[in-house]
C-alpha atoms as a PDB file:
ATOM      1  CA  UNK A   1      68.874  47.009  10.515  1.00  0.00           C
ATOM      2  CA  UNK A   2      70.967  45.031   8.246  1.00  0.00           C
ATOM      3  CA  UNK A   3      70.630  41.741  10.462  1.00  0.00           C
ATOM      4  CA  UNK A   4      66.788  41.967  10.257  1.00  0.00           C
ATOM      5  CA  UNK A   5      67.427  42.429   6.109  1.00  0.00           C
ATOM      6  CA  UNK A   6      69.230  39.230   6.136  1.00  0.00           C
ATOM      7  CA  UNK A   7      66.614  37.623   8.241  1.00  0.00           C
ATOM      8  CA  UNK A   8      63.869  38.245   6.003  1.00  0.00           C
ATOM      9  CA  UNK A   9      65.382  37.822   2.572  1.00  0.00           C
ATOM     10  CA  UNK A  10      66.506  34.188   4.585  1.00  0.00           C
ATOM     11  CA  UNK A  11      62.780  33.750   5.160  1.00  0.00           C
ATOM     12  CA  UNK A  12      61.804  34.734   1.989  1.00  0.00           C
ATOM     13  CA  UNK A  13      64.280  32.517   0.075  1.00  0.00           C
ATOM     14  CA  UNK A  14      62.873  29.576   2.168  1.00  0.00           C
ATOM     15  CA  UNK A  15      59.062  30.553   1.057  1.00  0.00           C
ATOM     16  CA  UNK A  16      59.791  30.531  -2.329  1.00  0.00           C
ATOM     17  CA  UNK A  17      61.925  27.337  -2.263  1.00  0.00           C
ATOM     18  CA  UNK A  18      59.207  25.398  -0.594  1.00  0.00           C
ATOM     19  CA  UNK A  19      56.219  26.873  -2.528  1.00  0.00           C
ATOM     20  CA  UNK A  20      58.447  25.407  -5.722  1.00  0.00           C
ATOM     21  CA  UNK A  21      59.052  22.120  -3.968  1.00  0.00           C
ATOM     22  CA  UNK A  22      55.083  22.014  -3.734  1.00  0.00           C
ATOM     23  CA  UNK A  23      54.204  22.794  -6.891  1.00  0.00           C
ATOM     24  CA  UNK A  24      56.773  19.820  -8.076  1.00  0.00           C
ATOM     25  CA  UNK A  25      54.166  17.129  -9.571  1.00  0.00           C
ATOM     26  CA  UNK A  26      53.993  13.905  -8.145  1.00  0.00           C
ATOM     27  CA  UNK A  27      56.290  11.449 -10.537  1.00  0.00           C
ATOM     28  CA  UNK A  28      54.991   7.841 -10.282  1.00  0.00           C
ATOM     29  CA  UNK A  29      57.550   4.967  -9.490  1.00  0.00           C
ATOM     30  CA  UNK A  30      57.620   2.081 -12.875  1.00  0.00           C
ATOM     31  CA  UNK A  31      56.208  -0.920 -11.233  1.00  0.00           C
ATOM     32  CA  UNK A  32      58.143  -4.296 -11.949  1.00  0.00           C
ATOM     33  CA  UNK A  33      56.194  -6.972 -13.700  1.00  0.00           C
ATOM     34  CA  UNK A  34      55.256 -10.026 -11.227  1.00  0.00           C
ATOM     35  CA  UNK A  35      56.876 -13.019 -13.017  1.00  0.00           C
ATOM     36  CA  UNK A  36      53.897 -15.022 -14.214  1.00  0.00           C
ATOM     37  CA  UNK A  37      53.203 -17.642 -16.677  1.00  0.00           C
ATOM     38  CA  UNK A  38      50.433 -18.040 -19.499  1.00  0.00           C
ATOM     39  CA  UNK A  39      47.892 -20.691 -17.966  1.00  0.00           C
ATOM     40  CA  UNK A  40      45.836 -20.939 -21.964  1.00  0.00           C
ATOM     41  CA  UNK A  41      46.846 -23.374 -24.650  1.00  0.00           C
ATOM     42  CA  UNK A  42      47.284 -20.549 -26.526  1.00  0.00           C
ATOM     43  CA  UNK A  43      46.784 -16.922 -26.284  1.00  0.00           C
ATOM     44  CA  UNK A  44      46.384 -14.363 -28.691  1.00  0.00           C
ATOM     45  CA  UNK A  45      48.990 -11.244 -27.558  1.00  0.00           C
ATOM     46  CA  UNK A  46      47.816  -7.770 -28.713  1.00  0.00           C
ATOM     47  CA  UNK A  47      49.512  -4.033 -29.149  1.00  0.00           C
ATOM     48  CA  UNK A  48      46.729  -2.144 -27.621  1.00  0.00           C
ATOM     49  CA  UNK A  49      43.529  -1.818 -26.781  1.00  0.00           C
ATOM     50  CA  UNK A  50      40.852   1.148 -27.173  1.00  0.00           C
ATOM     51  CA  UNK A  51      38.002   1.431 -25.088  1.00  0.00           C
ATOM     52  CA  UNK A  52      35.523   1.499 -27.869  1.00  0.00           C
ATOM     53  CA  UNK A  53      36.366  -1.584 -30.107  1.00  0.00           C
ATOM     54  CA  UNK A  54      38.056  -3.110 -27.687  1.00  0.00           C
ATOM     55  CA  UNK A  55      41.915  -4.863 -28.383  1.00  0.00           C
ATOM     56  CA  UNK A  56      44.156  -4.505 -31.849  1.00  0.00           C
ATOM     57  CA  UNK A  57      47.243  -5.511 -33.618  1.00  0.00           C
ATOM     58  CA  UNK A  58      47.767  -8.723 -33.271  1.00  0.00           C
ATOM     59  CA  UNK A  59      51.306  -9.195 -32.670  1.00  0.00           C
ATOM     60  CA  UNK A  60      51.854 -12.945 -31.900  1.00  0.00           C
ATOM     61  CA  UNK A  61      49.911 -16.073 -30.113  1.00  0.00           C
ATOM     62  CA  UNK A  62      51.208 -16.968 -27.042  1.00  0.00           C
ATOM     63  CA  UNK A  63      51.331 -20.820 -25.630  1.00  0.00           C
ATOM     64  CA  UNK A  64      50.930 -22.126 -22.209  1.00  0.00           C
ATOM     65  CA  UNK A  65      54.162 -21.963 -20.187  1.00  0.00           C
ATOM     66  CA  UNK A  66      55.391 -18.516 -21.639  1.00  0.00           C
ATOM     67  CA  UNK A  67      56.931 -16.380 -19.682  1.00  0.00           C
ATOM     68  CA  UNK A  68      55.076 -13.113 -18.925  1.00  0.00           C
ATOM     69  CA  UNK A  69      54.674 -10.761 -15.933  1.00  0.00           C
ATOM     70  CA  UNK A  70      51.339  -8.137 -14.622  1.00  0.00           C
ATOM     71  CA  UNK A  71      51.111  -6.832 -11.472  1.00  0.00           C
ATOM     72  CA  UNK A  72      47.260  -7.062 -10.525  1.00  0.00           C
ATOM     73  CA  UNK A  73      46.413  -3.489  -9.367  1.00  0.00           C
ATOM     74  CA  UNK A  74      49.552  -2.035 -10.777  1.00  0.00           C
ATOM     75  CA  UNK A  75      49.159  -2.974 -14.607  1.00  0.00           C
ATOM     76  CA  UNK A  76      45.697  -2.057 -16.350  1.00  0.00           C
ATOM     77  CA  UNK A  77      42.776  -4.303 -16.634  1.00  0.00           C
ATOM     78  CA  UNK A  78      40.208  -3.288 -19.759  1.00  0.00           C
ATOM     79  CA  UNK A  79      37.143  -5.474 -19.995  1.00  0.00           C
ATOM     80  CA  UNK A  80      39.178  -8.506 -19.718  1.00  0.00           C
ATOM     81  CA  UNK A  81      42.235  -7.665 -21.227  1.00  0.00           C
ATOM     82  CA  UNK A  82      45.609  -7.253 -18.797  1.00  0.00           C
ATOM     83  CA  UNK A  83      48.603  -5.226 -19.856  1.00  0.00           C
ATOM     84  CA  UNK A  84      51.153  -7.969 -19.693  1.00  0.00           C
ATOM     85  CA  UNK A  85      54.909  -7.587 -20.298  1.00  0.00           C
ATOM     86  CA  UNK A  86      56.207 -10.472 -22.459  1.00  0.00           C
ATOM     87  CA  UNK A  87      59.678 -11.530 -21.405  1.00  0.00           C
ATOM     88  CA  UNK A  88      60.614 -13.568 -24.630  1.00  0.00           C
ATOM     89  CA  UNK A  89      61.290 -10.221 -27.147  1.00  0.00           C
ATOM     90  CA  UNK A  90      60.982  -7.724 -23.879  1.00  0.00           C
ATOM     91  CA  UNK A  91      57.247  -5.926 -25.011  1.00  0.00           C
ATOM     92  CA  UNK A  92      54.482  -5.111 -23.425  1.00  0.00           C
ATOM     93  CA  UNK A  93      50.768  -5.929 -25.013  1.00  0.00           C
ATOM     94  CA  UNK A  94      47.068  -7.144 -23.651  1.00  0.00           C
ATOM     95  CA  UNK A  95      46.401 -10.919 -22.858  1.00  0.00           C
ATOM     96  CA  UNK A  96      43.591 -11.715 -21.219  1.00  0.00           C
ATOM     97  CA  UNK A  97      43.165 -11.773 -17.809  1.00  0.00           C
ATOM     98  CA  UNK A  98      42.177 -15.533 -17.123  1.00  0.00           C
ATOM     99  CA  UNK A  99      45.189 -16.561 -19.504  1.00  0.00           C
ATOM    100  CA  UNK A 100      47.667 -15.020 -16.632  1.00  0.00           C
ATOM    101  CA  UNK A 101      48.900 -17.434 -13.979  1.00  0.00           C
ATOM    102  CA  UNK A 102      51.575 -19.196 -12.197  1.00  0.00           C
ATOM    103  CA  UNK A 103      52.998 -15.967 -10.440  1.00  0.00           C
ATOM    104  CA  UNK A 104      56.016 -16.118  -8.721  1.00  0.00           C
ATOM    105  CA  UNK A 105      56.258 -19.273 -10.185  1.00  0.00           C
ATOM    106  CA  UNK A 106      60.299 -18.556 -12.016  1.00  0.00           C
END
């Protein structure tokens, strides 16, 4: 009787270990930044951007040749408007899509 006890509190403890390793949430990997370049003369480099108005806080204006990295299909894409990591002072802002080029490029 005691064997079959162990048995099924064994069984049990393994139900109730998996059901908590399903109900874990998924946790999303960071992607890397793709090394890229700015491909504009200039380019104006933005904090955010809202759906509604569209991008704000202008934190600097970025010149061909800077180094920047996006990931197309990794790092959002609003109207235009790339999330772009800036590797000069290490932030992350919206550029404009066409203004990202060169990848893989240093």
């Amino acid at each position: 009787m005691r064997g079959r006890l162990r048995r099924l509190t064994a069984v049990a403890g393994a139900g109730v270990l998996l059901a908590a390793l399903a109900a874990t949430p998924a946790r999303a990997d960071p992607v890397v930044p793709r090394h890229a370049i700015v491909i504009c003369q200039s380019a104006s480099f933005y904090d955010n951007y809202d759906s509604a108005s569209g991008p704000y806080g202008l934190k600097r204006t970025l010149g061909y040749g800077n180094k920047i990295g996006h990931t197309p299909g990794a790092h959002p894409v609003y109207n235009g408007w790339a999330a772009t990591f800036d590797f000069g002072p290490n932030d992350w802002g919206y550029l404009r899509i066409e203004c990202i080029g060169g990848y893989d490029s240093w």
